[in-house]
Protein backbone atom coordinates (compact mmCIF):
# COMPACT_ATOMS: atom_id res chain seq x y z
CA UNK A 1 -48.16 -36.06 -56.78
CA UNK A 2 -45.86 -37.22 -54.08
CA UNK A 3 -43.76 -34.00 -54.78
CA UNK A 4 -46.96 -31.89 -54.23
CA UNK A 5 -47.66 -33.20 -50.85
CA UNK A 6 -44.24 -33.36 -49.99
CA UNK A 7 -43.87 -29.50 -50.51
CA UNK A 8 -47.15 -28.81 -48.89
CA UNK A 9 -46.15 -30.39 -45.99
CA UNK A 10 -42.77 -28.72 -45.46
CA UNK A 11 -44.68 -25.55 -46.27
CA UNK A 12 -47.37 -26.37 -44.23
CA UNK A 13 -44.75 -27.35 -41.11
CA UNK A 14 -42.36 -24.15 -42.10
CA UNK A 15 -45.44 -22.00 -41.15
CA UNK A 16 -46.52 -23.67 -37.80
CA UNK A 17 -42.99 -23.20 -36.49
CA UNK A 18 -43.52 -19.80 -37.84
CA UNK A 19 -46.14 -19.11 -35.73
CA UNK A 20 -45.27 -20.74 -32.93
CA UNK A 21 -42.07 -19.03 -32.82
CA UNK A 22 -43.52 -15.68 -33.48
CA UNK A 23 -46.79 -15.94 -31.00
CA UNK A 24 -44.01 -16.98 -28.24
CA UNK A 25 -42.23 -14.00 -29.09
CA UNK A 26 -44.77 -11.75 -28.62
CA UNK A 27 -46.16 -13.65 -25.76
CA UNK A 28 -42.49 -12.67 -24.10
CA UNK A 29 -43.11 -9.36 -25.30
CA UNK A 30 -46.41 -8.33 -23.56
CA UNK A 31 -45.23 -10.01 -20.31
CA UNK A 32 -42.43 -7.54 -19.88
CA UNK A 33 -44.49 -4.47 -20.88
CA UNK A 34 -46.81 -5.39 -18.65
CA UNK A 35 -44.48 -6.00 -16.05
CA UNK A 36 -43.13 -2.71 -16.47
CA UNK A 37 -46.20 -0.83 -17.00
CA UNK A 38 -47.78 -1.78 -13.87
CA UNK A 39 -44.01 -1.70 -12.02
CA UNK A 40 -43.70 1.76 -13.45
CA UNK A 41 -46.78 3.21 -12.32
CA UNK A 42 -45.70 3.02 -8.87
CA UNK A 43 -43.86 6.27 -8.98
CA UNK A 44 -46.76 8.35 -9.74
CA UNK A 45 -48.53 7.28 -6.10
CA UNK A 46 -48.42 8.51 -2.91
CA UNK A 47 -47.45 6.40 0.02
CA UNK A 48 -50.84 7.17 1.78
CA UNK A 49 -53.73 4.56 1.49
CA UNK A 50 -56.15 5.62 -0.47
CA UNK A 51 -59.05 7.53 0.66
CA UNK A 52 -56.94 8.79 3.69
CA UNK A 53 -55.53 11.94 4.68
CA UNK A 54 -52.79 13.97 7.00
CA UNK A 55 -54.54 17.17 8.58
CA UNK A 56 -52.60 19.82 10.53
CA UNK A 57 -53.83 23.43 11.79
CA UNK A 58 -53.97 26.25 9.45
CA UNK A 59 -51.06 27.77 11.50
CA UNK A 60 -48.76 25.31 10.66
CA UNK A 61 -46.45 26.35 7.87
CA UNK A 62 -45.81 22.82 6.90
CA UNK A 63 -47.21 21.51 3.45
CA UNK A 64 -45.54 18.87 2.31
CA UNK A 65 -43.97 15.46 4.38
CA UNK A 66 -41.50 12.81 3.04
CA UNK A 67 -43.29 9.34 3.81
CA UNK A 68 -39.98 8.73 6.22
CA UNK A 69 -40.83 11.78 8.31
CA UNK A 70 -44.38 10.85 8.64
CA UNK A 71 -43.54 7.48 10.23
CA UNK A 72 -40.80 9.14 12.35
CA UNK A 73 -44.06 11.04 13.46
CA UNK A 74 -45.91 8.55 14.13
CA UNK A 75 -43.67 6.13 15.82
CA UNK A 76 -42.70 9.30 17.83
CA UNK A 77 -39.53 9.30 17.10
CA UNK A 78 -40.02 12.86 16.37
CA UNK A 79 -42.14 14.70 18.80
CA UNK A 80 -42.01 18.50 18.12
CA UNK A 81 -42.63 20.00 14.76
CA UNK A 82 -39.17 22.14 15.39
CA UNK A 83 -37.41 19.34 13.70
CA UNK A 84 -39.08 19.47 10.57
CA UNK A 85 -40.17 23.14 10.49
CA UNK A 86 -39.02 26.11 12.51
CA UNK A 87 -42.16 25.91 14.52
CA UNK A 88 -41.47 25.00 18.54
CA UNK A 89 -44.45 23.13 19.61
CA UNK A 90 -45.13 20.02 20.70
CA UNK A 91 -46.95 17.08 17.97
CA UNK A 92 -50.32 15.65 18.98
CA UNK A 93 -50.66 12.37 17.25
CA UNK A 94 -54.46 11.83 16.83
CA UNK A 95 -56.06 9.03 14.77
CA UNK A 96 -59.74 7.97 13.93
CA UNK A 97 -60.42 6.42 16.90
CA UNK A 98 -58.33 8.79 19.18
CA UNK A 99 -61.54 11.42 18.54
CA UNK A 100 -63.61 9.32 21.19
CA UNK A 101 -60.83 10.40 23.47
CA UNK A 102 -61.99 14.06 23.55
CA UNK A 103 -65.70 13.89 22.32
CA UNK A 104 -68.41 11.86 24.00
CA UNK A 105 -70.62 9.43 22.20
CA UNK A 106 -73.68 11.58 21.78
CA UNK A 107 -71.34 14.76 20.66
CA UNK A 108 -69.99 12.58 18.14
CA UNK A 109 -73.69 11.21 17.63
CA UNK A 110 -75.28 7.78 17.18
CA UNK A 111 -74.51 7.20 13.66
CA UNK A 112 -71.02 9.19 13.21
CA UNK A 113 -73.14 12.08 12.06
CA UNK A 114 -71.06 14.89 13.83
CA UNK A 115 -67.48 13.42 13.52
CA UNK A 116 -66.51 15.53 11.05
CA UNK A 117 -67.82 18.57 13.10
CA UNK A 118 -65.74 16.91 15.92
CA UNK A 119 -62.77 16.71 13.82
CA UNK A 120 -62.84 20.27 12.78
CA UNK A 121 -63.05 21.70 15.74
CA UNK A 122 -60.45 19.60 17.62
CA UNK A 123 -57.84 20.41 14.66
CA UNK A 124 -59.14 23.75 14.90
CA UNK A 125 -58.03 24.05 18.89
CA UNK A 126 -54.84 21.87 18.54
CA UNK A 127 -51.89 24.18 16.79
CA UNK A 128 -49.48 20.96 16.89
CA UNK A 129 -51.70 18.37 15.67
CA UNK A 130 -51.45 16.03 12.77
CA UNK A 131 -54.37 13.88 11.94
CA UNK A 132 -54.88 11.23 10.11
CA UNK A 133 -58.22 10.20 9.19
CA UNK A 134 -60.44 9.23 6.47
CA UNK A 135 -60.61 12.05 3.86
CA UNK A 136 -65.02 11.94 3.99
CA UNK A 137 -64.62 13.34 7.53
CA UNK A 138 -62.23 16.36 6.52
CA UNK A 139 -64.51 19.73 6.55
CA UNK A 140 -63.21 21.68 3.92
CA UNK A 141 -64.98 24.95 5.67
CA UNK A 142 -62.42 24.16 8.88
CA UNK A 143 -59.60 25.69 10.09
CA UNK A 144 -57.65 22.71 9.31
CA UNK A 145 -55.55 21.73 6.04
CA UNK A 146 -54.62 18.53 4.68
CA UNK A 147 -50.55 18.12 3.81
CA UNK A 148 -49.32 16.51 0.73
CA UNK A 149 -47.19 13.36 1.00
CA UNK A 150 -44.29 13.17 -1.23
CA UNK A 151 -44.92 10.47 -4.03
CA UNK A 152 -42.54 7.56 -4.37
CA UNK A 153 -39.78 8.69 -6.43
CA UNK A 154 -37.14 6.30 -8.04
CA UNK A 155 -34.03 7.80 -5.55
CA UNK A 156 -36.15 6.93 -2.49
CA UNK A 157 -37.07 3.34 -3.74
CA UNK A 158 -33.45 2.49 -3.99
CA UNK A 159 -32.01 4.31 -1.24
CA UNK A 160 -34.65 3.31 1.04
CA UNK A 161 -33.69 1.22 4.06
CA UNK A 162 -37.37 0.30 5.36
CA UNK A 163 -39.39 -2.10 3.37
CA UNK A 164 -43.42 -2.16 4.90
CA UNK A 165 -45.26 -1.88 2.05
CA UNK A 166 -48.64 -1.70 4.71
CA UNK A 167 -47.34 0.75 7.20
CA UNK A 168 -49.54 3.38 8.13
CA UNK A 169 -50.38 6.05 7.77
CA UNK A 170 -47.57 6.20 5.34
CA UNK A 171 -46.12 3.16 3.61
CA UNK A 172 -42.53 2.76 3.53
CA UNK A 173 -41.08 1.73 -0.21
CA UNK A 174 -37.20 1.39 0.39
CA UNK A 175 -35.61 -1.80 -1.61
CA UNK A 176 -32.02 -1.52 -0.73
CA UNK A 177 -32.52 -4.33 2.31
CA UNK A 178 -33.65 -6.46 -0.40
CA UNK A 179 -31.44 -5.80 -3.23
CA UNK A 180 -28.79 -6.06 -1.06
CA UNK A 181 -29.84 -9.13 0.17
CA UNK A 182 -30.57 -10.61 -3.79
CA UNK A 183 -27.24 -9.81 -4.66
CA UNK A 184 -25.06 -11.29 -1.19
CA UNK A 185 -27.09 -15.04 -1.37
CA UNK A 186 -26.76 -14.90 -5.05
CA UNK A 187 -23.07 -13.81 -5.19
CA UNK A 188 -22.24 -16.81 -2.34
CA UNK A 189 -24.17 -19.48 -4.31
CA UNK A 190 -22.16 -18.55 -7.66
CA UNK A 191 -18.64 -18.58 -5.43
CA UNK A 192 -19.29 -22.12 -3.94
CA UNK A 193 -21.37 -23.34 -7.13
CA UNK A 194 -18.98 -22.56 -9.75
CA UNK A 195 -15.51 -24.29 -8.64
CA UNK A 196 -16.86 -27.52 -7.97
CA UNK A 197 -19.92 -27.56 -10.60
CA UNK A 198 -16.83 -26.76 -13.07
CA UNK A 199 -14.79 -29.16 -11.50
CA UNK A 200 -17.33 -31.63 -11.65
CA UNK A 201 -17.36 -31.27 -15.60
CA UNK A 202 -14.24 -31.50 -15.98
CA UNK A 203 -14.12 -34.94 -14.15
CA UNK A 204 -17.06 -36.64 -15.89
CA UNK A 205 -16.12 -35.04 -19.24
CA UNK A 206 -12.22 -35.86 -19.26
CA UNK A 207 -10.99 -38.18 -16.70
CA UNK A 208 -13.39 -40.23 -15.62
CA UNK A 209 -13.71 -43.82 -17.67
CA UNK A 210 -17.49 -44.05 -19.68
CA UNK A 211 -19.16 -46.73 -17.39
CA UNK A 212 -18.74 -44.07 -14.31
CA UNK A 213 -20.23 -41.37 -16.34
CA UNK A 214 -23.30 -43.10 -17.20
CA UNK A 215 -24.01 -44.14 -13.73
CA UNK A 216 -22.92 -40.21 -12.39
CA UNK A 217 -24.24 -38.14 -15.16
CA UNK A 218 -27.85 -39.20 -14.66
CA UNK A 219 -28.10 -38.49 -10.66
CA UNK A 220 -26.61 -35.18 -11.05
CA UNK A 221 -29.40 -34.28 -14.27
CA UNK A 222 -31.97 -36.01 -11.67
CA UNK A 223 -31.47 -33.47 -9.25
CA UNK A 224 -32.43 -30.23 -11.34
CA UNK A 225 -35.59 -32.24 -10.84
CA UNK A 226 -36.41 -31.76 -7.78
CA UNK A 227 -38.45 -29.44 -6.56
CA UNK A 228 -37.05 -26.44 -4.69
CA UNK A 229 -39.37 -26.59 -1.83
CA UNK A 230 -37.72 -29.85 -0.82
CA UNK A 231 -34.48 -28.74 -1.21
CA UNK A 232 -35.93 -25.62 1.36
CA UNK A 233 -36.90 -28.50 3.54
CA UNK A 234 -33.38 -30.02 3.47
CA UNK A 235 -31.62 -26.90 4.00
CA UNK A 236 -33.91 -25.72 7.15
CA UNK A 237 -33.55 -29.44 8.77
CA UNK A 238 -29.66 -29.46 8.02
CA UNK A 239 -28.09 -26.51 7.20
CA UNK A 240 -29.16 -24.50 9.29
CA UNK A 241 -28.38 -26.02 11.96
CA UNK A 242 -25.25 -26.92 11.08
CA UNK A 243 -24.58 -22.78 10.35
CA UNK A 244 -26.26 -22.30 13.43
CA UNK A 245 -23.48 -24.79 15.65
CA UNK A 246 -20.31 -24.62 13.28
CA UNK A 247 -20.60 -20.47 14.08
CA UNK A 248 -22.39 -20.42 17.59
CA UNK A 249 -25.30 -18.43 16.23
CA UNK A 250 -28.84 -17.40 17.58
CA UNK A 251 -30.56 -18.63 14.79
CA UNK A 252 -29.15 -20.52 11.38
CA UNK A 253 -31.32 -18.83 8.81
CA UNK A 254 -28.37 -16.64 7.24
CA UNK A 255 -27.02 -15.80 4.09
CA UNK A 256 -24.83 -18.06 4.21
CA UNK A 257 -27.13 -20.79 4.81
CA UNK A 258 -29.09 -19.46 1.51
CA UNK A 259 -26.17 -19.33 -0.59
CA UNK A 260 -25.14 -23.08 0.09
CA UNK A 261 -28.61 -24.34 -0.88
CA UNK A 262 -29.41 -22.09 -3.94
CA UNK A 263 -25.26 -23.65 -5.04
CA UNK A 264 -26.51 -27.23 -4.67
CA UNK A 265 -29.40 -26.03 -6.62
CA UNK A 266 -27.38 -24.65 -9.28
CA UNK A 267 -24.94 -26.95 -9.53
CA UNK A 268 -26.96 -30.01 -11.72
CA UNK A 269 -27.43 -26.95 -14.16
CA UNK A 270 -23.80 -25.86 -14.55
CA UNK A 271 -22.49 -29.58 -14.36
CA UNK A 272 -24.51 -30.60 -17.13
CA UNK A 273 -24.41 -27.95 -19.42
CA UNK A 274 -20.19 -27.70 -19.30
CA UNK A 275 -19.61 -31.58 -19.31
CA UNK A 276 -22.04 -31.28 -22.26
CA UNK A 277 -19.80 -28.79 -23.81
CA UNK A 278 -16.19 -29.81 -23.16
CA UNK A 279 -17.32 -33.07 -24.69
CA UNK A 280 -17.60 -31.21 -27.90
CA UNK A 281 -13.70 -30.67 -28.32
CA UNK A 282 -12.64 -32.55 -31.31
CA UNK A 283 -10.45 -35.20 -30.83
CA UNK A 284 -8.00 -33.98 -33.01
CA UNK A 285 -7.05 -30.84 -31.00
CA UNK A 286 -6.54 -33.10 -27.92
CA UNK A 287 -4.37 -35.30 -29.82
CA UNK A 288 -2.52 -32.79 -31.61
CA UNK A 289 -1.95 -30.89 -27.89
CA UNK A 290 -0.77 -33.93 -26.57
CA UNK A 291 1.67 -34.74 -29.38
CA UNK A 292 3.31 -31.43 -28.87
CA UNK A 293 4.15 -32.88 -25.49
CA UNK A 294 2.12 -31.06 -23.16
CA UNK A 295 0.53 -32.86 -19.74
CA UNK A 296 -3.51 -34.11 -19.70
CA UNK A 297 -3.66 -30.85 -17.65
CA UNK A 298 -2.42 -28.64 -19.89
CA UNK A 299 -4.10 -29.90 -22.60
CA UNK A 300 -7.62 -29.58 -20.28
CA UNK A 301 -6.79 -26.30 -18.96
CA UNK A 302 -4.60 -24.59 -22.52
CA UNK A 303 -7.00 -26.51 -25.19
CA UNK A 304 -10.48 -28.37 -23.81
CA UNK A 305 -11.61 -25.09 -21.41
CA UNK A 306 -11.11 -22.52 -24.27
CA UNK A 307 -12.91 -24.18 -27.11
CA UNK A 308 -15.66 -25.06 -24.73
CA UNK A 309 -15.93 -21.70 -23.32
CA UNK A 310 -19.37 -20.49 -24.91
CA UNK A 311 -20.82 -23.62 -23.52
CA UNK A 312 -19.76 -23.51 -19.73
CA UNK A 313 -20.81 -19.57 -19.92
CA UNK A 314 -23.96 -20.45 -21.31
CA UNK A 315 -24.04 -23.11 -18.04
CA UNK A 316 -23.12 -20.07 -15.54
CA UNK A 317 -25.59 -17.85 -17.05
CA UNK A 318 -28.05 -20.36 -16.25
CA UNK A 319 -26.86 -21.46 -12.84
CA UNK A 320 -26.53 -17.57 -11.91
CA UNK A 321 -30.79 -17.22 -13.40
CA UNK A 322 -31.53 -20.15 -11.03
CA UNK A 323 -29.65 -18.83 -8.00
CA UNK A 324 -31.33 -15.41 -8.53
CA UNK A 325 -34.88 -16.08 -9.30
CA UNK A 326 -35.43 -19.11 -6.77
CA UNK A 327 -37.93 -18.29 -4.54
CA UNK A 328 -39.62 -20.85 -1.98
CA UNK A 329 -36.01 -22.53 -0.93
CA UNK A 330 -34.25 -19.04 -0.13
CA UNK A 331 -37.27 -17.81 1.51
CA UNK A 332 -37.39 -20.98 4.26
CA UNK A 333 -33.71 -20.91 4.97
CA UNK A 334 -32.32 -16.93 5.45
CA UNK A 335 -34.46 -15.72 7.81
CA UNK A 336 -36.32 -13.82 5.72
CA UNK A 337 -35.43 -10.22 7.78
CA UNK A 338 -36.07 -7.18 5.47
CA UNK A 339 -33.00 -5.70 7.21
CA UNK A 340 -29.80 -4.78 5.52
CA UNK A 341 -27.13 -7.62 5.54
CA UNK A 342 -23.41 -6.61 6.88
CA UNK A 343 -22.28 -10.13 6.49
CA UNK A 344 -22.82 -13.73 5.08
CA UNK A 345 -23.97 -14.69 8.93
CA UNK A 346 -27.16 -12.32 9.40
CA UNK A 347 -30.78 -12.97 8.26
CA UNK A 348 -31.43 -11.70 4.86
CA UNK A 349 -34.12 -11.24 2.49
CA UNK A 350 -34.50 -11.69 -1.07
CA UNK A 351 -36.51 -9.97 -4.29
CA UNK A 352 -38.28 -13.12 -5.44
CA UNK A 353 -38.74 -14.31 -1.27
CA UNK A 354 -40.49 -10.80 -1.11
CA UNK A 355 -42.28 -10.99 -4.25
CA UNK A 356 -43.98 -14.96 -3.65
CA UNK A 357 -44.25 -14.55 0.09
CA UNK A 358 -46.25 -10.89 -0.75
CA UNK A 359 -48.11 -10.78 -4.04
CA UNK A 360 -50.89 -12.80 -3.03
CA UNK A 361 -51.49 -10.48 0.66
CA UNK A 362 -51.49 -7.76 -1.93
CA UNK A 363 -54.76 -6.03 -3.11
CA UNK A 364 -54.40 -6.11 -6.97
CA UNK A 365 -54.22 -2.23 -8.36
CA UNK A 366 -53.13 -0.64 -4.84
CA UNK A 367 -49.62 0.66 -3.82
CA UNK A 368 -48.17 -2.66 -2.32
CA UNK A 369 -49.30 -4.55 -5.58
CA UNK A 370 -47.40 -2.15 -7.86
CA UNK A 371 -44.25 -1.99 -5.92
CA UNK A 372 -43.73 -5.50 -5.96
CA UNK A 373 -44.33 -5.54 -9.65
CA UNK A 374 -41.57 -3.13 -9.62
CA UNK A 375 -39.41 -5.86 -7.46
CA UNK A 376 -40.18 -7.98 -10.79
CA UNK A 377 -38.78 -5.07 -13.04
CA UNK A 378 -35.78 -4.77 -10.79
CA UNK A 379 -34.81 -8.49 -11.05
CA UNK A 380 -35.49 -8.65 -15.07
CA UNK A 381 -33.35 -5.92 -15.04
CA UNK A 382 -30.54 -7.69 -12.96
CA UNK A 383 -30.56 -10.77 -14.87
CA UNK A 384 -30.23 -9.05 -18.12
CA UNK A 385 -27.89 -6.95 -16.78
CA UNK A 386 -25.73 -10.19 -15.99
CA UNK A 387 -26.41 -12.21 -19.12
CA UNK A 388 -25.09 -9.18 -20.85
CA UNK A 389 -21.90 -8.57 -19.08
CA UNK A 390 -21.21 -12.33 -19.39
CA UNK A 391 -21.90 -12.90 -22.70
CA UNK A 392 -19.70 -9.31 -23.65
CA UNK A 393 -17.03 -10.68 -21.42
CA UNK A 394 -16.88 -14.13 -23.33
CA UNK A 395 -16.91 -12.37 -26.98
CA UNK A 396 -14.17 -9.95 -25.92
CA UNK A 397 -11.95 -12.73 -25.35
CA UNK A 398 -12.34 -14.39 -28.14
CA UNK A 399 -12.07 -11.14 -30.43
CA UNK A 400 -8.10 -10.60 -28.46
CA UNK A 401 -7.87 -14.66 -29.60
């Protein structure tokens, strides 16, 4: 009887973790479909709000606009249509509320009942005008006609150098200020977290005596505790500042200042996770390397590093996921400037800053909401991309071993 229930029960516990494992597993699984789905779907929009529309004169050969050229337009940095067509005449800008500029209030009418009639006719009389206006007002029977606006393709996203996601009348979708950004304060926290977090492990996990290591180990593990909105606090009340005076700077919120916090961030992770595993040399190998007459640092750096080499990777993969995906912290202390960075002393802005700092502004289902699920898709794809390449790197050097 005993037997029996002891059988049910392991079969009965065998197919909970089943399950659990398996739901979690698909659980991970329809979170990055629908990540990509809805990041996806971006490219088949157009950069125009919906419900809008661009109207030029019939006489104007142009058809089609890239989403850059119709901000140029707007923001007048291009002022005759000769630049984007051979046509020589000068633009007229003219907006919604620009029609109360040529019309009077009772031509237009009490209730708006003649603006499209107004509309019409002042396209109609204007060769170099470009409209933009809601698409209910546009009279098909006019002599105006309304120009397509290239959708967002995957070239412009990346090549982009404006991000305003709300600009109007054309949004303006370019990431490579912010991936550029992602990767400087990410690449800076991994050069100044990995020397000493390594270095750290080293200490507790080989030369330091045991009574030091209990008292050490468990302040480093208590900060990957604290919350990173505190360790924002403590970077924008000391850091910067400090970046600001050491380099005589305008303002302190940098790249630089970013990467230092997001490396005392990471560095509980690596510490932890390598002291964990160079602790997990055998004794004998240490012994046996010693024997053979070689130094405490050769046998660390020739015996202890190597054997424990899947476990400090698996620390750096980690600590590079932390510095990548943290959010709140970065976005309080670089500046958060959607402007491309030339060095590590220039405002910056990240993927996940953009992403927290945006997705709740963002009307669910409309062109800003979709691009910054495609910001999501972008950094899935980066970490991935770098667990890979770390992991391959690792197993190649064991295969030459």
């Amino acid at each position: 009887m005993k037997k029996f229930f002891r059988n049910t029960s392991g079969k009965v516990a065998e197919s909970i973790l089943f399950l659990s494992s398996t739901s979690t597993s698909l659980i991970i699984i329809l979170i990055v479909i629908f990540l990509f789905k809805e990041g996806i779907s971006l490219f088949n929009e157009k950069p125009v709000e919906e419900g809008n529309i661009l109207v030029v004169n019939k006489s104007n050969p142009v058809n089609e606009l890239k989403s850059s050229t119709v901000k140029d337009i707007f923001d007048q940095n291009i002022t005759n249509w000769e630049s984007v067509t051979h046509k020589k005449d000068s633009i007229i800008l003219v907006r919604i509320d620009d029609v109360f500029n040529y019309y009077t209030e009772e031509e237009i009418g009490s209730n708006f009942e003649n603006l499209s009639t107004c509309i019409s006719d002042l396209v109609a009389k204007t060769p170099g005008i470009i409209a933009f206006i809601p698409e209910k007002f546009f009279n098909k029977q006019s002599q105006g006609k309304i120009i397509k606006v290239r959708k967002v393709s995957i070239r412009d996203f990346f090549s982009g150098k404006e991000w305003m996601p709300t600009a109007h009348p054309a949004a303006q979708l370019g990431i490579l200020p912010l991936l550029l950004g992602t990767l400087l304060v990410s690449l800076g926290a991994i050069i100044i977290a990995l020397p000493f977090g390594l270095a750290s492990a080293i200490y507790l996990a080989e030369i330091t005596d045991e009574s030091k290591r209990r008292v050490i180990k468990p302040l480093i593990e208590l900060l990957a505790g604290i919350p990173s909105v505190v360790y924002g606090f403590f970077g924008l009340v000391v850091i910067v500042p400090f970046i600001q005076n050491l380099f005589n700077l305008s303002v302190g919120e940098t790249a630089l200042s970013g990467s230092i916090v997001l490396a005392i961030m990471a560095l509980p992770t690596i510490i932890t996770i390598s002291e964990d595993a160079l602790r997990t040399t055998p004794r004998s190998l240490k012994e046996a390397s010693l024997s053979l007459g070689a130094s405490k640092w050769q046998t660390i750096y020739r015996v202890v590093i190597p054997y424990a080499k899947s476990g400090i990777t698996a620390g750096i993969i980690l600590g590079i996921g932390r510095a990548i995906g943290e959010t709140m912290a970065v976005l309080m202390v670089t500046g958060n400037a959607a402007v491309i960075p030339h060095t590590f002393l220039e405002p910056v802005r990240t993927i996940p800053a953009t992403i927290a700092a945006e997705l709740g502004e963002a009307p669910q289902g409309g062109l800003h909401f979709k691009a910054l699920f495609a910001l999501g898709c972008i950094l899935f794809i980066i970490t991935l991309l770098i667990n890979l390449s770390v992991q391959m790197s690792a197993n190649r050097k064991t295969l030459k071993k």
